[in-house]
PDB file of N, CA and C in Angstrom:
ATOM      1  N   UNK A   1      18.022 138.643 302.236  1.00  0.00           N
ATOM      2  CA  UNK A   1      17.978 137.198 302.352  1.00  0.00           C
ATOM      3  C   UNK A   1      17.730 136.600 300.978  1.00  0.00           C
ATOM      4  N   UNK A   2      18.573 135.330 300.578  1.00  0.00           N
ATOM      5  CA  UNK A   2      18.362 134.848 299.316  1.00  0.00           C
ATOM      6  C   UNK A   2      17.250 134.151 299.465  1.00  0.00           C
ATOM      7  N   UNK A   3      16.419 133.851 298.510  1.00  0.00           N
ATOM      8  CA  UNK A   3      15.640 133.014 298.526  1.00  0.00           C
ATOM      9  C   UNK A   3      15.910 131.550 297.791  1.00  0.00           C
ATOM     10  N   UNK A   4      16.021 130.368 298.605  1.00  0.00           N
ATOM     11  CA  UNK A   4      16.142 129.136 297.851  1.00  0.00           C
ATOM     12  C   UNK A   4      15.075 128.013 298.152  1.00  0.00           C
ATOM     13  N   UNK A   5      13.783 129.112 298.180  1.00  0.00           N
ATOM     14  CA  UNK A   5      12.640 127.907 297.889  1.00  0.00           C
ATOM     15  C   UNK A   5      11.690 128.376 297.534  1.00  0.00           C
ATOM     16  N   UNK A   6      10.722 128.292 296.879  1.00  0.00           N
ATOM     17  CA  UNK A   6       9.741 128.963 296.385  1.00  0.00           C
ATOM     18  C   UNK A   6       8.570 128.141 295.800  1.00  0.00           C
ATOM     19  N   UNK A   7       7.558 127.916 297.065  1.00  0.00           N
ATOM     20  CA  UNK A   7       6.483 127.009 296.527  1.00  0.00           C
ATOM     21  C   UNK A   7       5.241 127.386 297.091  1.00  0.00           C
ATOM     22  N   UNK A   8       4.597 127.020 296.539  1.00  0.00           N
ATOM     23  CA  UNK A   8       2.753 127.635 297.001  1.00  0.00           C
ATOM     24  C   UNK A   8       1.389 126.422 296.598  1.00  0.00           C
ATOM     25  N   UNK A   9       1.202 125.840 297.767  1.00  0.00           N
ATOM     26  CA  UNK A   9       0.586 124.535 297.503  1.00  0.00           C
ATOM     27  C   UNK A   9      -0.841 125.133 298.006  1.00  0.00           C
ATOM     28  N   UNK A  10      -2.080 124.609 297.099  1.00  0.00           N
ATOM     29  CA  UNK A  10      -3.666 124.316 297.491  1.00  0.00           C
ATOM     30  C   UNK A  10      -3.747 123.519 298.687  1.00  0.00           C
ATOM     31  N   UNK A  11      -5.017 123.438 298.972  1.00  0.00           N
ATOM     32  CA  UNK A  11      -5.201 122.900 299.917  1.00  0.00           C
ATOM     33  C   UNK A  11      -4.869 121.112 299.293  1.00  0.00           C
ATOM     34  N   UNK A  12      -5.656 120.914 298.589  1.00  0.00           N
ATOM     35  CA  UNK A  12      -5.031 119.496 297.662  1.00  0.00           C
ATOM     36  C   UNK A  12      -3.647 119.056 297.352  1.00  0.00           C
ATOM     37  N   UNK A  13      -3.072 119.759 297.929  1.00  0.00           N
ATOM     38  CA  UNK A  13      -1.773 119.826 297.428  1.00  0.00           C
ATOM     39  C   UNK A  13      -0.967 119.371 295.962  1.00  0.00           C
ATOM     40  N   UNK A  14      -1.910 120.334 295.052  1.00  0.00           N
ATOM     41  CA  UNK A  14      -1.087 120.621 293.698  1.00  0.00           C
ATOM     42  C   UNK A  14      -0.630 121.995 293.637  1.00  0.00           C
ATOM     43  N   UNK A  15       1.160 121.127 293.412  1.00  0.00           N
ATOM     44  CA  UNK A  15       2.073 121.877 293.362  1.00  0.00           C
ATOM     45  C   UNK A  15       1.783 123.000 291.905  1.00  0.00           C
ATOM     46  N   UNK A  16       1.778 124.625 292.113  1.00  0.00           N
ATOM     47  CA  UNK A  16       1.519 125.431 291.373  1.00  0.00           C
ATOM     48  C   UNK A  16       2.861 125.815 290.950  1.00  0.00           C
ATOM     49  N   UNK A  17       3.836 125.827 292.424  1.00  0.00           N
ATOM     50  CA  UNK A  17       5.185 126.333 291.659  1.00  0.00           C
ATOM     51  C   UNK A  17       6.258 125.728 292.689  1.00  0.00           C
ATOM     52  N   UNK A  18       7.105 124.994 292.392  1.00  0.00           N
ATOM     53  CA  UNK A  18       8.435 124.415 292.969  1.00  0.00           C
ATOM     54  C   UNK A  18       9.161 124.638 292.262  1.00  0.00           C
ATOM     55  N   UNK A  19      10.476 125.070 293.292  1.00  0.00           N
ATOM     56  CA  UNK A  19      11.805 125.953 292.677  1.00  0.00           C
ATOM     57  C   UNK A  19      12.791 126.020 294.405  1.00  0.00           C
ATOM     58  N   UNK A  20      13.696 125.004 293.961  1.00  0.00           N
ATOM     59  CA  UNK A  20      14.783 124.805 294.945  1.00  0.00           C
ATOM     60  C   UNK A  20      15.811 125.983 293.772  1.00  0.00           C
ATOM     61  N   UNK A  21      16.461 127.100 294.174  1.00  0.00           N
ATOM     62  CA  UNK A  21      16.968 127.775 294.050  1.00  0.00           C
ATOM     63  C   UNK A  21      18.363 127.363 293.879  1.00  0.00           C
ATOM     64  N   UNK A  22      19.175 127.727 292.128  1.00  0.00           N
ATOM     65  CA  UNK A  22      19.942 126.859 291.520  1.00  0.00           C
ATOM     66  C   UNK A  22      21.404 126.809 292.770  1.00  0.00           C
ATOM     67  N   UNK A  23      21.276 127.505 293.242  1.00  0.00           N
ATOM     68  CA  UNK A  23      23.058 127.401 294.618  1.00  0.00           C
ATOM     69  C   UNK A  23      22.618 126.537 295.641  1.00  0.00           C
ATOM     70  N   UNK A  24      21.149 126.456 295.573  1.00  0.00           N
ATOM     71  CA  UNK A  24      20.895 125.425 296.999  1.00  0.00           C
ATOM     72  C   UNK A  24      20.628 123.838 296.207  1.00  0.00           C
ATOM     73  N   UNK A  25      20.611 123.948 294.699  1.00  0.00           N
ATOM     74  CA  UNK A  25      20.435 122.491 294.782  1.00  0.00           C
ATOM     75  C   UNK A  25      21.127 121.686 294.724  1.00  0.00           C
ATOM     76  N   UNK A  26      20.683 120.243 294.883  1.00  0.00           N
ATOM     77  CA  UNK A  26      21.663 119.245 294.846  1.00  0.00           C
ATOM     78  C   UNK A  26      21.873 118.706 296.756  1.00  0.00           C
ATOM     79  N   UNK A  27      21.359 119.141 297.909  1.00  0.00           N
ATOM     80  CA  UNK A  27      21.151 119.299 298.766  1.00  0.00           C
ATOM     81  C   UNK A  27      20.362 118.853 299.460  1.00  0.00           C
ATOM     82  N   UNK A  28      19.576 118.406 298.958  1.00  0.00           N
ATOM     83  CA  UNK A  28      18.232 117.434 299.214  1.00  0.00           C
ATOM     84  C   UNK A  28      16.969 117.699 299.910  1.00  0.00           C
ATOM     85  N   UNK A  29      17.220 119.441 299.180  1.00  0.00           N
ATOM     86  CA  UNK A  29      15.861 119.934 300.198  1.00  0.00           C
ATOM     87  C   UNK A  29      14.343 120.076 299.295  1.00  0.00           C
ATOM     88  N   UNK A  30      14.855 119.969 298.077  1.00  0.00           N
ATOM     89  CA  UNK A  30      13.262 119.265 297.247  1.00  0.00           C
ATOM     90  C   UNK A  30      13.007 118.130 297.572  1.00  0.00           C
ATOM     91  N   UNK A  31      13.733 116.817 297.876  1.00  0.00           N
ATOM     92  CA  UNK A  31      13.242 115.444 297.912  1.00  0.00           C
ATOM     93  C   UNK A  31      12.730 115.772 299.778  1.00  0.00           C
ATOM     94  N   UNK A  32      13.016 116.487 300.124  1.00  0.00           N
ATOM     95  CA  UNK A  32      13.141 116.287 301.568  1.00  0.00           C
ATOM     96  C   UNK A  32      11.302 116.976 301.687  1.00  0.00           C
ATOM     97  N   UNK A  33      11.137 118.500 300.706  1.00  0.00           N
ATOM     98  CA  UNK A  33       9.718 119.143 301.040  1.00  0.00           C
ATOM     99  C   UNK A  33       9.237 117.839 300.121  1.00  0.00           C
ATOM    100  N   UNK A  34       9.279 117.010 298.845  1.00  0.00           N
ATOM    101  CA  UNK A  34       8.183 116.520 298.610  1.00  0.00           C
ATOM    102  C   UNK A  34       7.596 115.192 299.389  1.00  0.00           C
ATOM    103  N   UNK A  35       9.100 114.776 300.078  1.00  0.00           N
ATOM    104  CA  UNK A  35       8.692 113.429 301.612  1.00  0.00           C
ATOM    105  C   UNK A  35       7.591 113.978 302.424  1.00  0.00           C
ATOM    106  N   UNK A  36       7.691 115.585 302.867  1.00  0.00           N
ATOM    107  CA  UNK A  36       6.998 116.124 303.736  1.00  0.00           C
ATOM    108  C   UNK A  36       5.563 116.123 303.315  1.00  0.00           C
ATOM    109  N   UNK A  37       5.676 116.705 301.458  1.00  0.00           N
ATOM    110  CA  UNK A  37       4.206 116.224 301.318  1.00  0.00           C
ATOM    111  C   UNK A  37       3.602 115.082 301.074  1.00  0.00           C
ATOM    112  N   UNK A  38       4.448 114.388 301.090  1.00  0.00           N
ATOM    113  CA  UNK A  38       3.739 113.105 300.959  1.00  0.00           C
ATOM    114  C   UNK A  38       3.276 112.356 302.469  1.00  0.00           C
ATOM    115  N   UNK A  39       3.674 112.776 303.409  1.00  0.00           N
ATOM    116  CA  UNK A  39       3.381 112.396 304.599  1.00  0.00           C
ATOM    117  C   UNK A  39       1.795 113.124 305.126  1.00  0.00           C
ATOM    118  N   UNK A  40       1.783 114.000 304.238  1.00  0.00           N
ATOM    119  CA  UNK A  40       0.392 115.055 304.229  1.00  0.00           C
ATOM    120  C   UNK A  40      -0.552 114.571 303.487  1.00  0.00           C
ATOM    121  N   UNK A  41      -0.005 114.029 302.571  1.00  0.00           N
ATOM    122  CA  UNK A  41      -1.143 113.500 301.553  1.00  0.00           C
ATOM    123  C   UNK A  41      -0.853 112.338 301.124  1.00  0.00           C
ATOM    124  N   UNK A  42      -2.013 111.560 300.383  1.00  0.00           N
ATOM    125  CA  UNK A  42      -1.752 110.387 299.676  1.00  0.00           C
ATOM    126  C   UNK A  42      -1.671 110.483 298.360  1.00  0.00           C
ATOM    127  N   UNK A  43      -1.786 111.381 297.333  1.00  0.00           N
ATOM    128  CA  UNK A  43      -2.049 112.200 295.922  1.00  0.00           C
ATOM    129  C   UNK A  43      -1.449 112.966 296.044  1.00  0.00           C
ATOM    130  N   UNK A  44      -0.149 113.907 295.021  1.00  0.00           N
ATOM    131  CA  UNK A  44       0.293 114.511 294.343  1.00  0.00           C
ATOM    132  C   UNK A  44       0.260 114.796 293.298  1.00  0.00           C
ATOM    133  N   UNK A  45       0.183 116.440 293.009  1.00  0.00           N
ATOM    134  CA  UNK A  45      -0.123 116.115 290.968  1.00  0.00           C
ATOM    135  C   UNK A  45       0.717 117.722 290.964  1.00  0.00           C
ATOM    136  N   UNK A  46       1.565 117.650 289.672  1.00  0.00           N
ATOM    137  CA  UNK A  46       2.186 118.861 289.703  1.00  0.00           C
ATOM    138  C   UNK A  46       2.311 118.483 288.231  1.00  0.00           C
ATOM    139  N   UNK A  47       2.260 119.969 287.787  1.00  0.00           N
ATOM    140  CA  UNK A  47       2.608 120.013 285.831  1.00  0.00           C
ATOM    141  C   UNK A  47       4.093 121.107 285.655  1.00  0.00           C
ATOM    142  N   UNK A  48       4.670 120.380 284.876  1.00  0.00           N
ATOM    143  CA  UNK A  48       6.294 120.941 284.732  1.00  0.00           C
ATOM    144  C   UNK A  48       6.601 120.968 283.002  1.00  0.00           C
ATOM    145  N   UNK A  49       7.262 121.895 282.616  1.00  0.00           N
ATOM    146  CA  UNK A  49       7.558 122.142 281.425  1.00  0.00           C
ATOM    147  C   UNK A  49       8.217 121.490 280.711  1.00  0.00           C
ATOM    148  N   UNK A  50       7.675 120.800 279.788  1.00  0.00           N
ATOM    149  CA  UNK A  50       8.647 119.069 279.179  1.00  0.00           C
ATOM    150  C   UNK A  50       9.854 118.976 278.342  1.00  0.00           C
ATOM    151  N   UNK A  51      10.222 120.494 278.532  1.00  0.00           N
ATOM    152  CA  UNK A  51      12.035 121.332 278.426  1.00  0.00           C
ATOM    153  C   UNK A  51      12.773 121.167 279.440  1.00  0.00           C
ATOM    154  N   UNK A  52      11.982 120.692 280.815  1.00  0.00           N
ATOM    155  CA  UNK A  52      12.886 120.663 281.775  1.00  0.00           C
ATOM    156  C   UNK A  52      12.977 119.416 282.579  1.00  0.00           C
ATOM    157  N   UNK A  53      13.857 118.916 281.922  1.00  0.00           N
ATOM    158  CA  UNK A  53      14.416 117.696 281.688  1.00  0.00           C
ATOM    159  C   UNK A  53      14.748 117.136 283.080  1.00  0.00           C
ATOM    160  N   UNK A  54      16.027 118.137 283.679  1.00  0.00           N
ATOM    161  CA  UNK A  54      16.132 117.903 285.091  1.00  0.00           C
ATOM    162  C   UNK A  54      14.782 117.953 286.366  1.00  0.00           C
ATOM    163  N   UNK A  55      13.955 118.794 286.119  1.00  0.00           N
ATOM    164  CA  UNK A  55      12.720 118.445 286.875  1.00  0.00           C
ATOM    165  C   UNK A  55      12.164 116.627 286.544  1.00  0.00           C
ATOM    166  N   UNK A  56      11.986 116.922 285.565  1.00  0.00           N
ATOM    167  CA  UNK A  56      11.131 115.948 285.346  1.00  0.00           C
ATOM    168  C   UNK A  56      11.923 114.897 285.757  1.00  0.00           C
ATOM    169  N   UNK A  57      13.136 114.597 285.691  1.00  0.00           N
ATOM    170  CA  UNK A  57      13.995 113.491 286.409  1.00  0.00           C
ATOM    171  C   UNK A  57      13.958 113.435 287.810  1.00  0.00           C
ATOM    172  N   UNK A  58      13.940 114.247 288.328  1.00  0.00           N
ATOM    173  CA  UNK A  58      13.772 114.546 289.854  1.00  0.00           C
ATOM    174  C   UNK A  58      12.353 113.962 290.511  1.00  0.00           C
ATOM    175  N   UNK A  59      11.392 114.410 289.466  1.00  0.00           N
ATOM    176  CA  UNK A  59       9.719 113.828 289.955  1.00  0.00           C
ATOM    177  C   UNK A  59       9.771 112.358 290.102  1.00  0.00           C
ATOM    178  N   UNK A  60      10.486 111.882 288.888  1.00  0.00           N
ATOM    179  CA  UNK A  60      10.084 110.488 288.631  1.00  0.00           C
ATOM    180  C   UNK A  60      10.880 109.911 289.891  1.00  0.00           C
ATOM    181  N   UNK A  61      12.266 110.290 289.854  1.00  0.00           N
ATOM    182  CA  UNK A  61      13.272 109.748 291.248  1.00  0.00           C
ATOM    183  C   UNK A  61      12.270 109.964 292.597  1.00  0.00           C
ATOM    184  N   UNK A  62      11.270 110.640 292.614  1.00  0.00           N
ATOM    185  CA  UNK A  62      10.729 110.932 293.869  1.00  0.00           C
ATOM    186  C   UNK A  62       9.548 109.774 294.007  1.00  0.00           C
ATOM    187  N   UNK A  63       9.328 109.055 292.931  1.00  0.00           N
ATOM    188  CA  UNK A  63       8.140 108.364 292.606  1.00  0.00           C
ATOM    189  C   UNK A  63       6.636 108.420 291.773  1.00  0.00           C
ATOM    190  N   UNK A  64       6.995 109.756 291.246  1.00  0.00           N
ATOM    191  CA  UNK A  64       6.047 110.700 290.204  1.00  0.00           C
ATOM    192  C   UNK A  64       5.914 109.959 289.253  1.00  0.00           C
ATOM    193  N   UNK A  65       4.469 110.165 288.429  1.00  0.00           N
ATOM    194  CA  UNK A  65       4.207 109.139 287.341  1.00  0.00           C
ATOM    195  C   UNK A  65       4.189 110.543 286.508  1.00  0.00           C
ATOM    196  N   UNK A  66       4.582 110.207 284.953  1.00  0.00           N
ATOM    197  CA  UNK A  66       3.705 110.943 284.098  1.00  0.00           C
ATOM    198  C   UNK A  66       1.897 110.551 283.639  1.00  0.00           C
ATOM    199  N   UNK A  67       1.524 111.708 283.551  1.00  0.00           N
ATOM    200  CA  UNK A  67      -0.137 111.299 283.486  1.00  0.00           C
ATOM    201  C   UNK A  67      -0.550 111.813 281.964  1.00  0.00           C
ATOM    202  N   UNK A  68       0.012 113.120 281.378  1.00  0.00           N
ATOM    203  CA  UNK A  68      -0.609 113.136 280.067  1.00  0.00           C
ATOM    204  C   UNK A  68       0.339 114.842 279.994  1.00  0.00           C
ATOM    205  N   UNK A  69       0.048 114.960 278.579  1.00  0.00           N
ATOM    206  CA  UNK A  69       0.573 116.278 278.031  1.00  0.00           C
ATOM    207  C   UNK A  69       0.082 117.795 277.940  1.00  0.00           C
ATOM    208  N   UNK A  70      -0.042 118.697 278.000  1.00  0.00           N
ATOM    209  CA  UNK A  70      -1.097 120.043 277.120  1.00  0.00           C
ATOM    210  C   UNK A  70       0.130 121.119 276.535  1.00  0.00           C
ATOM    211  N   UNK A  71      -0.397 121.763 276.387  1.00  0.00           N
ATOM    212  CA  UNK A  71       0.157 123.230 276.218  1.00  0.00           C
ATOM    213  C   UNK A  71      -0.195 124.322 277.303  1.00  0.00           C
ATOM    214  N   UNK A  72       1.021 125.101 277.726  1.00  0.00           N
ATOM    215  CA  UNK A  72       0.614 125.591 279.047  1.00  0.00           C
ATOM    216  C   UNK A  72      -0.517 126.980 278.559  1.00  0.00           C
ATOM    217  N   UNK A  73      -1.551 126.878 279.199  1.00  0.00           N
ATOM    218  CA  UNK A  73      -2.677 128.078 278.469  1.00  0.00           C
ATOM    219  C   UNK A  73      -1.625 129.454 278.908  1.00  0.00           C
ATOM    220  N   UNK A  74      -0.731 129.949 279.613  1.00  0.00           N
ATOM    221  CA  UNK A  74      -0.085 131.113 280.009  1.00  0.00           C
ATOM    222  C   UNK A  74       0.923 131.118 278.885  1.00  0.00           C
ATOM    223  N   UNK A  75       1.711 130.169 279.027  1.00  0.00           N
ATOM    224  CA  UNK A  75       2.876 130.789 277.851  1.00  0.00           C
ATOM    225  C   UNK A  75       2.986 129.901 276.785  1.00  0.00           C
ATOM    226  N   UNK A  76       2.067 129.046 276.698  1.00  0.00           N
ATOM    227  CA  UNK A  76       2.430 128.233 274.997  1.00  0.00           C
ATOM    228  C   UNK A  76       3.113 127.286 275.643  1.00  0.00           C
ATOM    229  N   UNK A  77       3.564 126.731 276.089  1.00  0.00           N
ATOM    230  CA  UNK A  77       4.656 125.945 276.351  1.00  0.00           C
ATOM    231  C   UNK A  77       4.296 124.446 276.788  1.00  0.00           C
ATOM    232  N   UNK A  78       4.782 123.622 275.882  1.00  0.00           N
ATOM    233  CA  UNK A  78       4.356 122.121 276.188  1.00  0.00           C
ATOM    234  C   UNK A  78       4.824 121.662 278.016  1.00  0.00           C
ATOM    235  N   UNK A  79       3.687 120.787 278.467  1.00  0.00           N
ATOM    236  CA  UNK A  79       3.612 120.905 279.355  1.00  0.00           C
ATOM    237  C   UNK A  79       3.311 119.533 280.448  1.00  0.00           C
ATOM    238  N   UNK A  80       4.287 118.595 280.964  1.00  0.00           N
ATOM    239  CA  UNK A  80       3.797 117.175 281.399  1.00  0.00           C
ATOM    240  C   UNK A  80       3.345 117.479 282.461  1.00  0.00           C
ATOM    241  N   UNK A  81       1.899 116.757 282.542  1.00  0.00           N
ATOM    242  CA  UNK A  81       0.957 116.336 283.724  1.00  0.00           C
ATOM    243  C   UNK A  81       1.971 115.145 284.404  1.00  0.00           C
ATOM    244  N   UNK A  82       2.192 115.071 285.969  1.00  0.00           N
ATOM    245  CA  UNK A  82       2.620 114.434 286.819  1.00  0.00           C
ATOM    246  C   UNK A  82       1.502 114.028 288.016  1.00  0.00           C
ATOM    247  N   UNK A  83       1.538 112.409 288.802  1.00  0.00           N
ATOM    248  CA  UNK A  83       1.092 112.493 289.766  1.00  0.00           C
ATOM    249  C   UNK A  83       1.973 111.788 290.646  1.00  0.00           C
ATOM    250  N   UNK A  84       1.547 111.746 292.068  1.00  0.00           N
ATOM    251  CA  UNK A  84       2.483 110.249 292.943  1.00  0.00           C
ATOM    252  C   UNK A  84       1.104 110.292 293.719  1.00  0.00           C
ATOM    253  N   UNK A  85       1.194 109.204 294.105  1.00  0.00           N
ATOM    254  CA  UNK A  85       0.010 107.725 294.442  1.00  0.00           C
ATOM    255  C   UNK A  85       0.750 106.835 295.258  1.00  0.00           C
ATOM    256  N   UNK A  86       0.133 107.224 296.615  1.00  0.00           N
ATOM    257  CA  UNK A  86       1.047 106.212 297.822  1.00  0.00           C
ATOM    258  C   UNK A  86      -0.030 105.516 297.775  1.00  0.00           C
ATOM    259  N   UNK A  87       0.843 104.349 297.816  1.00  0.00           N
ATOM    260  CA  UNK A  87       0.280 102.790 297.633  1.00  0.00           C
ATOM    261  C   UNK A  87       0.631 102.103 298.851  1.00  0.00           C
TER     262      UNK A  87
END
């Protein structure tokens, strides 16, 4: 079986790892799991690699704010803080 989703949420629901699997995207099954979490929660916060351009377009289309920058402590890698805030 292929795998075309791959996510593992806290109880808080910060996203540790989202990955719509590149043949399934475009399909609308990331906007569709992050509706789901948002119906779960009122706060979202997920950090994405600020190379990946297409994520980060996708967050904001979902209603994601940027919140601030780091370096990822695992691989070096610059790194945008995201939240969404149902209002």
């Amino acid at each position: 079986m292929d795998t075309i989703l791959d996510i593992w949420l806290s109880a808080s629901l910060i996203a540790h790892k989202f990955i719509v699997s590149p043949p399934a995207q475009g399909r609308g099954i990331g906007k569709q799991l992050i509706n789901y979490a948002k119906n779960l929660r009122n706060k979202l916060e997920l950090e994405v690699y600020c190379q990946n351009k297409n994520a980060i377009g996708f967050y904001l289309s979902c209603g994601f704010v940027k919140k601030g920058e780091a370096i990822d402590k695992n691989t070096n890698n610059p790194a945008l803080f995201m939240e969404y805030i149902h209002t």
